[in-house]
Protein backbone atom coordinates (compact mmCIF):
# COMPACT_ATOMS: atom_id res chain seq x y z
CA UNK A 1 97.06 82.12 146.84
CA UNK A 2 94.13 81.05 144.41
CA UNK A 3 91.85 82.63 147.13
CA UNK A 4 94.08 86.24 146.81
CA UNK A 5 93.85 86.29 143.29
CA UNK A 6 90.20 86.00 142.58
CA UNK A 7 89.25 88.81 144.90
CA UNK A 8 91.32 91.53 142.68
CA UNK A 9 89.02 93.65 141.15
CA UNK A 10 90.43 93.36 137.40
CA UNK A 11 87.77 95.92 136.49
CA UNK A 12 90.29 98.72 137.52
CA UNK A 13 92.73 98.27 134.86
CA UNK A 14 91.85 95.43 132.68
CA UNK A 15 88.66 95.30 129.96
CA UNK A 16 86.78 92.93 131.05
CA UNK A 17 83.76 93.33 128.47
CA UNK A 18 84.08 91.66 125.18
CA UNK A 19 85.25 93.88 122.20
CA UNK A 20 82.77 94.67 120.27
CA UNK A 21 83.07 93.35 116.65
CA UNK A 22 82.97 96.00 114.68
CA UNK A 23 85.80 97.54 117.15
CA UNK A 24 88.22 95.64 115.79
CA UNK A 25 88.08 97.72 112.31
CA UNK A 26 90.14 100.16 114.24
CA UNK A 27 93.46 97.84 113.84
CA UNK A 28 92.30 96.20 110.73
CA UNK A 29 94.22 98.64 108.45
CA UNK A 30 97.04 97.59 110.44
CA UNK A 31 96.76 93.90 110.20
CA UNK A 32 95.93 93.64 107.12
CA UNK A 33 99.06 95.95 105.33
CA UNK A 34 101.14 93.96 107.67
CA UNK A 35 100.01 90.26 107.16
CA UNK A 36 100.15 91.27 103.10
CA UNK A 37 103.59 92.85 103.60
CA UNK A 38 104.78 89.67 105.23
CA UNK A 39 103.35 87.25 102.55
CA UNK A 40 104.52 89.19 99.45
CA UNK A 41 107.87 89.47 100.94
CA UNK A 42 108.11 85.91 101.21
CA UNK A 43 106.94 84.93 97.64
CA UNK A 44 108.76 87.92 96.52
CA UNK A 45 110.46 85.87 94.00
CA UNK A 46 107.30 85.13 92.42
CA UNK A 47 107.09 87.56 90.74
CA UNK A 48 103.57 86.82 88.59
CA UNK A 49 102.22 86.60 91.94
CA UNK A 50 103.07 90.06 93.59
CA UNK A 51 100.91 92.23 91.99
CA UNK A 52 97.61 90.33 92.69
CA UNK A 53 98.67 89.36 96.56
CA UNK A 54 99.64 93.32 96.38
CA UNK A 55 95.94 94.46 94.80
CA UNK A 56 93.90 91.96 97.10
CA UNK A 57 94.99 93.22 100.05
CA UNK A 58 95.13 96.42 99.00
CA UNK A 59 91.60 96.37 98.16
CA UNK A 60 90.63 94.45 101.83
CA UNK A 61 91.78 97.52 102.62
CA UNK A 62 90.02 100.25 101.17
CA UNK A 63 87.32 98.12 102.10
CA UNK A 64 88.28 98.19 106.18
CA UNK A 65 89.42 101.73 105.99
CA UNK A 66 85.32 102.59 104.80
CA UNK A 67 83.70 100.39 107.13
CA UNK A 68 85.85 102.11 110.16
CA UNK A 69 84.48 105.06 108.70
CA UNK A 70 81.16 104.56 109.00
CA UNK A 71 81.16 103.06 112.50
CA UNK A 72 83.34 105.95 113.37
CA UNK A 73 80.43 108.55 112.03
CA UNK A 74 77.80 106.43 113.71
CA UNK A 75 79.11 105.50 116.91
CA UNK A 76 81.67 108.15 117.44
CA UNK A 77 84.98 108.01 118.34
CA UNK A 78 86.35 104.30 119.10
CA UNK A 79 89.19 103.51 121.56
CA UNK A 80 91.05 99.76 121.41
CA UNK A 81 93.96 99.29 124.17
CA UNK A 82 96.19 96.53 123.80
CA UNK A 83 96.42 93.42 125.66
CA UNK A 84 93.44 94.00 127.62
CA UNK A 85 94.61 96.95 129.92
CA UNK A 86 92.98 100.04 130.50
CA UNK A 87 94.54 103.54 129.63
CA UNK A 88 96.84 104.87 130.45
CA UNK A 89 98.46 101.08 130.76
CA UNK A 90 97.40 99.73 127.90
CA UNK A 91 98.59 100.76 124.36
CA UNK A 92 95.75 102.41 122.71
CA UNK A 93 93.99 102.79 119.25
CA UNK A 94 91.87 105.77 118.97
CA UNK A 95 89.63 106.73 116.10
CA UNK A 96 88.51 109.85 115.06
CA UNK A 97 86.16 111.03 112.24
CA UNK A 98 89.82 113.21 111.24
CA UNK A 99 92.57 109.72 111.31
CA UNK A 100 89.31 107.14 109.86
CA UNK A 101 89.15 109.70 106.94
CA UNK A 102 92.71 110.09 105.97
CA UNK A 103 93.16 106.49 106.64
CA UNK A 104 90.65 105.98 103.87
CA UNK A 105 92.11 108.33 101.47
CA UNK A 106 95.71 107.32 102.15
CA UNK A 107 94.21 103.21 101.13
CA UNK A 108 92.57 104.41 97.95
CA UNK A 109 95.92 106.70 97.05
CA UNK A 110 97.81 102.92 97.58
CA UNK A 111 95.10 100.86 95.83
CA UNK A 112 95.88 103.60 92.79
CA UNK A 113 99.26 103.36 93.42
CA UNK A 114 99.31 99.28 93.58
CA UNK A 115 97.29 99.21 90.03
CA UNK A 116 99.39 101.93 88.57
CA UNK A 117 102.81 99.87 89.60
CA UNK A 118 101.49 96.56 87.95
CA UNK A 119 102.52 98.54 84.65
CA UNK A 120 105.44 100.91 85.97
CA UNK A 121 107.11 98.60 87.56
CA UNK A 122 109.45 96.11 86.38
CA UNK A 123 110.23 92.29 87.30
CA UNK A 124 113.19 93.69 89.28
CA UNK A 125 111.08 96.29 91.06
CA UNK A 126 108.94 93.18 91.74
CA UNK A 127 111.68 91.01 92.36
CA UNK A 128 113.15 93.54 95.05
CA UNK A 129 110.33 94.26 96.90
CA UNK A 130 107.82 97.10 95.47
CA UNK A 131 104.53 95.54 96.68
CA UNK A 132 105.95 94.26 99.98
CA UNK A 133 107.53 97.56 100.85
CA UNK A 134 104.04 99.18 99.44
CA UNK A 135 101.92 97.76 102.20
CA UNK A 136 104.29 98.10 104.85
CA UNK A 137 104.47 101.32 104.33
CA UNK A 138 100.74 101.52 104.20
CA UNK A 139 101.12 99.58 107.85
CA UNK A 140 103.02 102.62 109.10
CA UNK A 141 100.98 105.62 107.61
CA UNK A 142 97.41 103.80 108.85
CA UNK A 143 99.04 103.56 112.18
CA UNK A 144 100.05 106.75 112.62
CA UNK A 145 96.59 108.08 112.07
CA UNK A 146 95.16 105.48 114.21
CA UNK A 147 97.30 105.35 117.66
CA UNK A 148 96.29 107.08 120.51
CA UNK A 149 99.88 106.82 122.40
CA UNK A 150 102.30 109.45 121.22
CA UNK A 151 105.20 107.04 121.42
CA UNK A 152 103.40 105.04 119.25
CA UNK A 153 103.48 107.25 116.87
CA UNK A 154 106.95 107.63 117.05
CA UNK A 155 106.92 103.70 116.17
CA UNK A 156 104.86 104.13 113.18
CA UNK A 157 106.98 106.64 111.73
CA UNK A 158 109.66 104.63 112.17
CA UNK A 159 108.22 101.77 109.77
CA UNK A 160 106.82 104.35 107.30
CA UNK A 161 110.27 105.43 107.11
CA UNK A 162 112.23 102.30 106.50
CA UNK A 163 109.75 100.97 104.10
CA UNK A 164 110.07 104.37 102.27
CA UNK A 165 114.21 103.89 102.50
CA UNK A 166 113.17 100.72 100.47
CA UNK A 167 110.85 101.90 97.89
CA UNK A 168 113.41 104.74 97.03
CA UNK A 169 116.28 103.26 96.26
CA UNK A 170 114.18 100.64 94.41
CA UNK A 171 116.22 100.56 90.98
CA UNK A 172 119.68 100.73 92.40
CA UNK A 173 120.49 103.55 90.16
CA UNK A 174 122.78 106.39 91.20
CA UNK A 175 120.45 109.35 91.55
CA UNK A 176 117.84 107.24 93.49
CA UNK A 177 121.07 106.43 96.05
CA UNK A 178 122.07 109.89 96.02
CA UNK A 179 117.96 110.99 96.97
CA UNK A 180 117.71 108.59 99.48
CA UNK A 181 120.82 109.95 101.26
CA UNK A 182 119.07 113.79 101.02
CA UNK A 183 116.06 111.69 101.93
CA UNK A 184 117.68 109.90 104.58
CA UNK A 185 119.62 112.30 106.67
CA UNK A 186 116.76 115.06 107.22
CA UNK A 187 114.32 112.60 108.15
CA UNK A 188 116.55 110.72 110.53
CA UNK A 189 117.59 114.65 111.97
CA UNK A 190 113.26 115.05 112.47
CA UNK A 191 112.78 111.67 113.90
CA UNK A 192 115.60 112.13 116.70
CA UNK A 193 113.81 115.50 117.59
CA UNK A 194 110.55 113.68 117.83
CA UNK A 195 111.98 111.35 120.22
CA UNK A 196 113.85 113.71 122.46
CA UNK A 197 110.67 116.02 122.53
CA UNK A 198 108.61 112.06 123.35
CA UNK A 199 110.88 111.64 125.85
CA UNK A 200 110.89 114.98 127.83
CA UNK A 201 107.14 114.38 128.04
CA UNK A 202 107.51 111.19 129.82
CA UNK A 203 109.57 112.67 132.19
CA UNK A 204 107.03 115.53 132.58
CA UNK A 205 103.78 113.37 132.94
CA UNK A 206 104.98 109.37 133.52
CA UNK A 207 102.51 108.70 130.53
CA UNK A 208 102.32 109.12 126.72
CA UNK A 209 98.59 108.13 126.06
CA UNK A 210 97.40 111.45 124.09
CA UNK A 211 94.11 111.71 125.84
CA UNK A 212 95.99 111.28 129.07
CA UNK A 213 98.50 113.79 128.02
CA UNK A 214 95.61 116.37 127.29
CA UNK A 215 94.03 116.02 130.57
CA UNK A 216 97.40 116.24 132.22
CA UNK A 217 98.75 119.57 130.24
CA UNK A 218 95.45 121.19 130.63
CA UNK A 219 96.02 121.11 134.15
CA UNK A 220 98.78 123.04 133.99
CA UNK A 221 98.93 126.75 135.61
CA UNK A 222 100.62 127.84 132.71
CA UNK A 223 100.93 125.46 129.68
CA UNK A 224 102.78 127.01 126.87
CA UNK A 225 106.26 127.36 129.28
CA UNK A 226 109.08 125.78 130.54
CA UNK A 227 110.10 122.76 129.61
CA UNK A 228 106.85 122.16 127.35
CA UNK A 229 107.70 125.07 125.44
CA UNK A 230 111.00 123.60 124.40
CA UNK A 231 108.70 120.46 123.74
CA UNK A 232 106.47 122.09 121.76
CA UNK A 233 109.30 123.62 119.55
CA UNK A 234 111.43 120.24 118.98
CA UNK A 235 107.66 118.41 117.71
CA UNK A 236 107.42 121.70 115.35
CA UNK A 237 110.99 121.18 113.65
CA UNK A 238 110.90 117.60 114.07
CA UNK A 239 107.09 117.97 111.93
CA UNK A 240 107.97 120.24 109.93
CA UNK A 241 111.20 118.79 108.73
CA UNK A 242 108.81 115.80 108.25
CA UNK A 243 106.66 118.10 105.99
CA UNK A 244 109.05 119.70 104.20
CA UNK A 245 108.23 123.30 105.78
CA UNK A 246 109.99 126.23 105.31
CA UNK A 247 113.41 126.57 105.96
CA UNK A 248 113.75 122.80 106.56
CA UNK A 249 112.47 122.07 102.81
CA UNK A 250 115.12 121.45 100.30
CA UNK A 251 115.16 117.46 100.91
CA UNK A 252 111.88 116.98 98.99
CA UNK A 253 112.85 118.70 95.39
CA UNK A 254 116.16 117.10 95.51
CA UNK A 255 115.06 113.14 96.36
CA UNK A 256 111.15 112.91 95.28
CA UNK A 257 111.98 113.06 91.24
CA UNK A 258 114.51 110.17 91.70
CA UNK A 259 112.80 107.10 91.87
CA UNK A 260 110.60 105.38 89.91
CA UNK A 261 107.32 107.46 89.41
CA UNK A 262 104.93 105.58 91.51
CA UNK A 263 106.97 105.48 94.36
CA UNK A 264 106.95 109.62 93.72
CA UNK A 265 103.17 109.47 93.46
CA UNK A 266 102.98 107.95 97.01
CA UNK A 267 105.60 109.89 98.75
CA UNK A 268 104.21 113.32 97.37
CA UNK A 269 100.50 112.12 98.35
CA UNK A 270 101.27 110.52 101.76
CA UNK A 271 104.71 111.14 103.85
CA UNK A 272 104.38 115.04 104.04
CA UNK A 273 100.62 114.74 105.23
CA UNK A 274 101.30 112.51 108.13
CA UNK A 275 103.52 115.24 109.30
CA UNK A 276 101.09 117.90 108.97
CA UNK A 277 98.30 115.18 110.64
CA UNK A 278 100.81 115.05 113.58
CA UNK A 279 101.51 118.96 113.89
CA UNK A 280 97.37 119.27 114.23
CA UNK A 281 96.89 116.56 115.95
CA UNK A 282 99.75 116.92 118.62
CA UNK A 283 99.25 120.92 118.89
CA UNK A 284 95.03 120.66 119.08
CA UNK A 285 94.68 117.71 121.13
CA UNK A 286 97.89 117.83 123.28
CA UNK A 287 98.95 121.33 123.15
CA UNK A 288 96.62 124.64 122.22
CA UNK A 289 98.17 126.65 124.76
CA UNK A 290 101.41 126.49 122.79
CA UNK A 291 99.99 126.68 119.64
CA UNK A 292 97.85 129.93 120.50
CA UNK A 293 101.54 130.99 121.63
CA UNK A 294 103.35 129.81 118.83
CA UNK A 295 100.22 130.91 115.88
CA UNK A 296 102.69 133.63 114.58
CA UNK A 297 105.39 131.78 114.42
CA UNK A 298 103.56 128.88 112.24
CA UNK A 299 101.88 131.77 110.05
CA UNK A 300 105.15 133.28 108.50
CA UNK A 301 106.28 129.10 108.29
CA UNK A 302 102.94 128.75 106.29
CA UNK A 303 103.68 131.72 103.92
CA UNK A 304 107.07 131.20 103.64
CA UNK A 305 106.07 127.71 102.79
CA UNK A 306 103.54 128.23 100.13
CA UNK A 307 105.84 131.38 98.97
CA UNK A 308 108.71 128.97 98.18
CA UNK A 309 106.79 125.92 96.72
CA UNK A 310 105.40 128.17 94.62
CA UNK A 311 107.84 130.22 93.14
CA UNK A 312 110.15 127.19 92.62
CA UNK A 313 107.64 125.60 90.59
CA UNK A 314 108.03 128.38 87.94
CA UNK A 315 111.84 128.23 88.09
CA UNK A 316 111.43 124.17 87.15
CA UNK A 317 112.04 122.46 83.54
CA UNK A 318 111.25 118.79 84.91
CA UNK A 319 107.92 117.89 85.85
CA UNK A 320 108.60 115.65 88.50
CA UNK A 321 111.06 118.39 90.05
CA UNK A 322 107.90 120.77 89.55
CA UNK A 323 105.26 118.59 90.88
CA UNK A 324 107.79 118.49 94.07
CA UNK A 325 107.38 122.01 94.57
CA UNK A 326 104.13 122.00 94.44
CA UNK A 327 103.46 119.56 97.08
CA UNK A 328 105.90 121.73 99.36
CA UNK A 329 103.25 124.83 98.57
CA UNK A 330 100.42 122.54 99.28
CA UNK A 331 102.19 121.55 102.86
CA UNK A 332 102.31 125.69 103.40
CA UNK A 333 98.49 126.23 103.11
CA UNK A 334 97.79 123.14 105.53
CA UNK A 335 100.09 124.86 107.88
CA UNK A 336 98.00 127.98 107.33
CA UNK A 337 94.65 125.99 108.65
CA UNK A 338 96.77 124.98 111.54
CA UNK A 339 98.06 128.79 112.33
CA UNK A 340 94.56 130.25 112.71
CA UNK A 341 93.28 127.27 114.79
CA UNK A 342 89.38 127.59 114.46
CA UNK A 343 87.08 124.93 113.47
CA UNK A 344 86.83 126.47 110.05
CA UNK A 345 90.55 126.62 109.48
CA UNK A 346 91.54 123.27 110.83
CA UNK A 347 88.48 121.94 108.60
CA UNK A 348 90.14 123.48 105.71
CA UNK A 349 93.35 122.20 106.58
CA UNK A 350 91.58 118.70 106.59
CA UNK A 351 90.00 119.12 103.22
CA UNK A 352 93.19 120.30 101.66
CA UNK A 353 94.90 117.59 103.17
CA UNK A 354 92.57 114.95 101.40
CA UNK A 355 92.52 116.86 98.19
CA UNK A 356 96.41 117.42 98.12
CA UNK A 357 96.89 113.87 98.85
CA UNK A 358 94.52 112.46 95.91
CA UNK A 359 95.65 115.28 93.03
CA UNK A 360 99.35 115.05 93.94
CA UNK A 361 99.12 111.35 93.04
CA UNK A 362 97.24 111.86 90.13
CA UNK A 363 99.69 114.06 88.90
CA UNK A 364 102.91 112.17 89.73
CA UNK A 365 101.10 109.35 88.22
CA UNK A 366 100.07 111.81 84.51
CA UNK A 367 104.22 112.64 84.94
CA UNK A 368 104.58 109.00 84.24
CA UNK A 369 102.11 108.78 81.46
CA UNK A 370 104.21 112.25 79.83
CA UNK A 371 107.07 110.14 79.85
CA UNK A 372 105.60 107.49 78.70
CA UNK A 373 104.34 109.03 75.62
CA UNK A 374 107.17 111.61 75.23
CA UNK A 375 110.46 109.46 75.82
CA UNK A 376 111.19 112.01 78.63
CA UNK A 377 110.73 114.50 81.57
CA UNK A 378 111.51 117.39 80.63
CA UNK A 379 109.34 120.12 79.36
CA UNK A 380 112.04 121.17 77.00
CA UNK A 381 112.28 117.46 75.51
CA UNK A 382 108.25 117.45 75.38
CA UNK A 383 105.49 118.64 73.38
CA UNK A 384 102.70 117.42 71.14
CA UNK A 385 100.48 115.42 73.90
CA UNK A 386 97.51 116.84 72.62
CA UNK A 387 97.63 116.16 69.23
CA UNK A 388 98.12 112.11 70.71
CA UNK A 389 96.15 112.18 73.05
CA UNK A 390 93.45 115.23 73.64
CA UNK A 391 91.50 113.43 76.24
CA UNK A 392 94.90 112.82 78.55
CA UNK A 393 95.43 116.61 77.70
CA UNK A 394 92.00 117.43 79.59
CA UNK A 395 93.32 115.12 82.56
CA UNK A 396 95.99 117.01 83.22
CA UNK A 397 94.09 120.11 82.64
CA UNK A 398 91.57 119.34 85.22
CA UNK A 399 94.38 118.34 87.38
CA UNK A 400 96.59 121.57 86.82
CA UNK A 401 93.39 123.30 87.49
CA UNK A 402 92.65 121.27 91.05
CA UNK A 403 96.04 122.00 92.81
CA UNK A 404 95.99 125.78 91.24
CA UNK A 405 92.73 125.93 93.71
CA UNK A 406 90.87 126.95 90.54
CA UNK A 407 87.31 125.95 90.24
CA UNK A 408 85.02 123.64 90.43
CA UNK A 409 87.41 121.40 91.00
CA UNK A 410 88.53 120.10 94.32
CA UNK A 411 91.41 122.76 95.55
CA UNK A 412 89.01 125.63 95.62
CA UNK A 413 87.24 124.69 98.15
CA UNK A 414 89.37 124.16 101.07
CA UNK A 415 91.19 127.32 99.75
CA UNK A 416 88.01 129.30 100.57
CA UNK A 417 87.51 128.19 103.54
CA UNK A 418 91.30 129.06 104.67
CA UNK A 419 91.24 132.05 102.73
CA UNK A 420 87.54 133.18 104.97
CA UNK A 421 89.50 131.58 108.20
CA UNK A 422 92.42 134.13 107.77
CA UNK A 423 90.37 136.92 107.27
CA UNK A 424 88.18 136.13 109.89
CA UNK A 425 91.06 135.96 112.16
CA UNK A 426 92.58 139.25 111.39
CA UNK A 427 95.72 137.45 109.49
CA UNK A 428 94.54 138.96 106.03
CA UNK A 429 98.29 139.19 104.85
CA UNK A 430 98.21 134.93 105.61
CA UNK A 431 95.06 135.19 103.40
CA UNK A 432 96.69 136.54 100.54
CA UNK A 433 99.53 134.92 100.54
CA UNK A 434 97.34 131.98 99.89
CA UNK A 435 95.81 133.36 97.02
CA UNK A 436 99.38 134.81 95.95
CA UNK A 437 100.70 131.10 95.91
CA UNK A 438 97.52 129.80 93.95
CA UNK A 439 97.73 132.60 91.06
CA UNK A 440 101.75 131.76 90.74
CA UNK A 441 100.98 127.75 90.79
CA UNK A 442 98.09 128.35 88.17
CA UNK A 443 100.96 130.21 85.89
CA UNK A 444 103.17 126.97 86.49
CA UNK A 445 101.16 124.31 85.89
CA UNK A 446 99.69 126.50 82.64
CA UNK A 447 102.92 126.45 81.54
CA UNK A 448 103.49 123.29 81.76
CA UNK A 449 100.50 122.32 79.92
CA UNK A 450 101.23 124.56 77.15
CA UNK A 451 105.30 123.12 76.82
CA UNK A 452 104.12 118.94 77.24
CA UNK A 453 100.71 119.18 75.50
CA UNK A 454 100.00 122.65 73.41
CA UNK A 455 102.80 122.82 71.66
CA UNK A 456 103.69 120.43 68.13
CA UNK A 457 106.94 118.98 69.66
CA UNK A 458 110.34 119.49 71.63
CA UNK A 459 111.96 122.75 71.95
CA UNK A 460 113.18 123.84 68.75
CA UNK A 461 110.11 122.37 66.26
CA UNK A 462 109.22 124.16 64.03
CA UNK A 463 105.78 126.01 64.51
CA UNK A 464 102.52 124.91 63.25
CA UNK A 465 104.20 121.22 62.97
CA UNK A 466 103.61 117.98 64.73
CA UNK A 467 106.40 115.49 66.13
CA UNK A 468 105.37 111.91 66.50
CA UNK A 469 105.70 110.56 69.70
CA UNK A 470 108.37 107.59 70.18
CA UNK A 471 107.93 104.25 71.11
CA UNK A 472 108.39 104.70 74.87
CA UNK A 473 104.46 105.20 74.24
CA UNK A 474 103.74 101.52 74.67
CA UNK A 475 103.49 101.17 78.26
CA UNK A 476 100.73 104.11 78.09
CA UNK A 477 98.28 101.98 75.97
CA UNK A 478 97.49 99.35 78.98
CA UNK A 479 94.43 100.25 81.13
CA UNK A 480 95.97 99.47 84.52
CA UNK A 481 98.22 102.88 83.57
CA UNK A 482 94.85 105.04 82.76
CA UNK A 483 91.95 103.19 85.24
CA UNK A 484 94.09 104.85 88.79
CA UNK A 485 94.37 108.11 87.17
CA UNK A 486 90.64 107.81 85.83
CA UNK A 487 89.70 107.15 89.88
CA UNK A 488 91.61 109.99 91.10
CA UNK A 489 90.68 112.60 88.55
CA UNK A 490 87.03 111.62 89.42
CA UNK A 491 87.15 111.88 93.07
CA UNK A 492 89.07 115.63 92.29
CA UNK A 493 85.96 116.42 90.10
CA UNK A 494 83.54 114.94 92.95
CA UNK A 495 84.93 116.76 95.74
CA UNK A 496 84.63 120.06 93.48
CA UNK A 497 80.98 119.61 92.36
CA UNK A 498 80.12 117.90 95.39
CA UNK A 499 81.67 119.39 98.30
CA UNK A 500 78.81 119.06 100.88
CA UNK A 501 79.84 115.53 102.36
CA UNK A 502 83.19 116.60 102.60
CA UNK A 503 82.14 120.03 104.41
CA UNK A 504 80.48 117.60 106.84
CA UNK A 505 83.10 115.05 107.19
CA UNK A 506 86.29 117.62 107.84
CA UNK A 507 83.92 119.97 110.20
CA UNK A 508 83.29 117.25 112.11
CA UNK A 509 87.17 116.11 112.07
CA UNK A 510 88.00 119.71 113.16
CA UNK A 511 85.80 119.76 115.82
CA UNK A 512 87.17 116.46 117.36
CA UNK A 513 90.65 118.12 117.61
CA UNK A 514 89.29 121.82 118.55
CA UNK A 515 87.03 120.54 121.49
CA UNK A 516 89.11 117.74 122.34
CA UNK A 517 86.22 116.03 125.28
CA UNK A 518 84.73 113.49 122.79
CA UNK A 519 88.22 111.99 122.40
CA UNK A 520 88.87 112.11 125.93
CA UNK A 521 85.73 110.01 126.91
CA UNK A 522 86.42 107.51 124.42
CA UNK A 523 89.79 106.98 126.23
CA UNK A 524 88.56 106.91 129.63
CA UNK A 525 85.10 107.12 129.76
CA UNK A 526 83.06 110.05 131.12
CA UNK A 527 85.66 110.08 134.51
């Protein structure tokens, strides 16, 4: 028996090389969200302890998250599989230049977000879990932009999700329950499409590794029909539900202002992306036969998208409900990138992505910092900011400026390059609707500015007067409030001035996703 054993050739579906060591950054982002999770949940009644267990392994990993980045730009794309086996067996973790640099972003968005909540967050917030339910949803977002197995990304939406259930009812106050429920019920809807639409593919193919899955659809005689075309359409609703697309939308104004303001900052820079990272990933990689099919279809969701985000910005008195908006009309000009399908679109889509993720944040996070100073969130209730404060003014300014797509800040760049992609494309009516949704988000956020900052006081002062501000200002003197907002308001200037890296680093995301081969051979080899 020892005999029969030893003459299998293991070499046909096991690894049988060592791992390299820096391979094992690709499921360090994973390990290390999850191992911090899992510690700060069980001290979680120490509550003097949870925000530096939260910050130190928040900042392990930003510092994983850059190092996979660089051997991802040096080596090229890196495959892990599970357990030893070979694809399609084995459950794999595969890197691109596209999921190492949201990964990245997403880790310095929670690092923000961690140093932000030290001061936002109570000792009940702390008590109940706000750092532990922080890094495990970290676990589930770095996953999802790291797996190579579609089921797997299935899982990791799955823990996103439930640690996101946690963070928003965090507070226990009536309209955080009555969000989560809004919250709740559409995502569930999305993730029970996802699955059917996972599971129809297993029954087509008998495997769910992507790379697999391309190789196997490409061979197709015709791959946009049949039963992958009702595929194809379930992982659209289920994404876009995910994203808060058009028509599917209404969730995200009516749950992200409820709880506490961090928790907004992450949702509004994080959940919606992953959907939009699993729409390009899923219809580039997996799919381009159905996406060529389905490119009109996806154009009037991207303008309808951007259309409605925008326009219900202007109808908004609340910043937070506002800011909402706006992230839905950010999700709408992704989709755009996605509906032309070149490498210059999907590399806009990519930059937008990373910009919309950092200034959404930062703005959430200057929301805070309003109501900090002003006792509320309301623009009616606000006023005399600048007065305060003239240097927080600018901030927002700069920031109102950024996701306006205004330059030289870090929206107008990406907006270019969809706006050129459109036109390029013959879709010039896609084109202007994305400069139609910039010019009414620019008159939203200016009035905004003008109601919280210009003006002496609440609705109803008298003009040419000053209110003071109340003492709700105290929280807004610490520097853990103003250093996150400082970091993100510098990478938004960065990325504006200094766009050439980022040309570089999204073109060469796009092409890993338009020309799919490099990811293919990372999976299994050049076979």
């Amino acid at each position: 028996m020892a005999g029969s054993y030893a003459s299998v050739d293991f070499s046909q579906a096991m690894v049988t090389q060592p791992v390299a060591a820096g391979d094992w950054l690709v499921v360090a982002p994973v390990l290390i969200t999850m191992i911090g999770g899992a510690l700060c949940l069980m001290l979680r009644k120490n509550t003097a302890w949870q925000p530096r267990l939260g910050m130190a392994f928040l900042t392990l990993l930003v510092l994983a998250n850059l190092g996979l980045l660089a051997r991802v730009l040096d080596k090229g794309v890196i495959t892990m599989v599970m357990g030893g086996w070979l694809p399609p067996f084995g459950i794999a973790f595969t890197v691109d230049a596209l999921g190492a640099t949201l990964s990245l972003i997403a880790s310095i968005v929670a690092f923000s977000a961690g140093l932000y909540g030290t001061i936002s967050v109570d000792h009940t917030g702390r008590r109940y879990g706000f750092f532990p339910f922080l890094l495990l949803l970290l676990t589930g977002v770095s996953g999802a932009f790291l797996t190579g197995d579609i089921f797997n990304l299935y899982v990791w939406f799955e823990v996103l999700l439930i640690s996101s259930y946690g963070l928003i009812v965090l507070g226990n106050e009536r309209p955080q329950l009555d969000g989560a429920v809004k919250y709740g019920v559409l995502n569930l809807v999305g993730t029970n499409l996802f699955l059917i639409g996972t599971g129809l593919l297993y029954g087509m193919f008998g495997t769910l590794n992507m790379a697999d899955l391309a190789t196997k659809i490409s061979e197709l005689n015709n791959p946009a029909s049949g039963t992958l075309a009702v595929v194809a359409a379930l992982f659209l609703m289920a994404f876009a539900m995910k994203a808060a697309a058009f028509p599917v939308n209404f969730w995200l104004p009516a749950s992200y202002h409820t709880p506490n303001v961090v928790v907004s900052a992450v949702f509004a820079g994080l959940l919606t992306k992953v959907g939009v990272y699993a729409l390009i990933r899923i219809f580039l990689v997996l799919m381009p036969a159905s996406r060529d099919y389905m490119a009109d279809v996806i154009s009037v969701v991207a303008i309808a998208t951007m259309l409605t985000g925008a326009m219900g910005a202007l109808a908004q008195t609340e910043l937070r409900r506002l800011l909402g908006y706006l992230v839905i009309m950010g999700i709408g000009s992704m989709l755009a990138g996605l509906a032309v399908g070149t490498n210059l679109a999907i590399s806009g889509a990519i930059f937008y992505a990373v910009h919309s993720i950092i200034v959404m944040t930062a703005l959430y996070m200057a929301a805070g910092i309003v109501a900090m100073l002003t006792g509320s969130y309301s623009l009616r209730e606000s006023g005399g900011i600048y007065g305060a404060n003239p240097v927080f003014a600018f901030v927002f300014l700069i920031l109102g400026f950024a996701v306006s797509g205004l330059p030289p800040f870090s929206g107008f760049w990406p907006k270019v390059m969809l706006v050129d992609a459109a036109f390029q494309d013959g879709r010039g009516w896609l084109g202007a609707s994305i400069l139609l949704s910039g010019f009414l988000t620019t008159i939203a956020m200016g009035r905004a500015w003008i109601y919280a900052f210009w003006r002496g006081g609440p609705e109803g002062t008298p003009d040419g007067s000053a209110v003071a501000l109340p003492a709700a200002a105290a929280g807004a003197t610490s520097s853990a409030i103003w250093i996150p907002l400082g970091i993100l308001t510098a990478l938004v200037i960065y990325f504006g001035l200094q766009p050439e890296w980022m040309f570089e680093l999204t073109a060469r995301g796009a092409s890993g996703v338009v020309e799919p081969l490099g990811y293919i051979r990372s999976v299994f080899g050049d076979q």
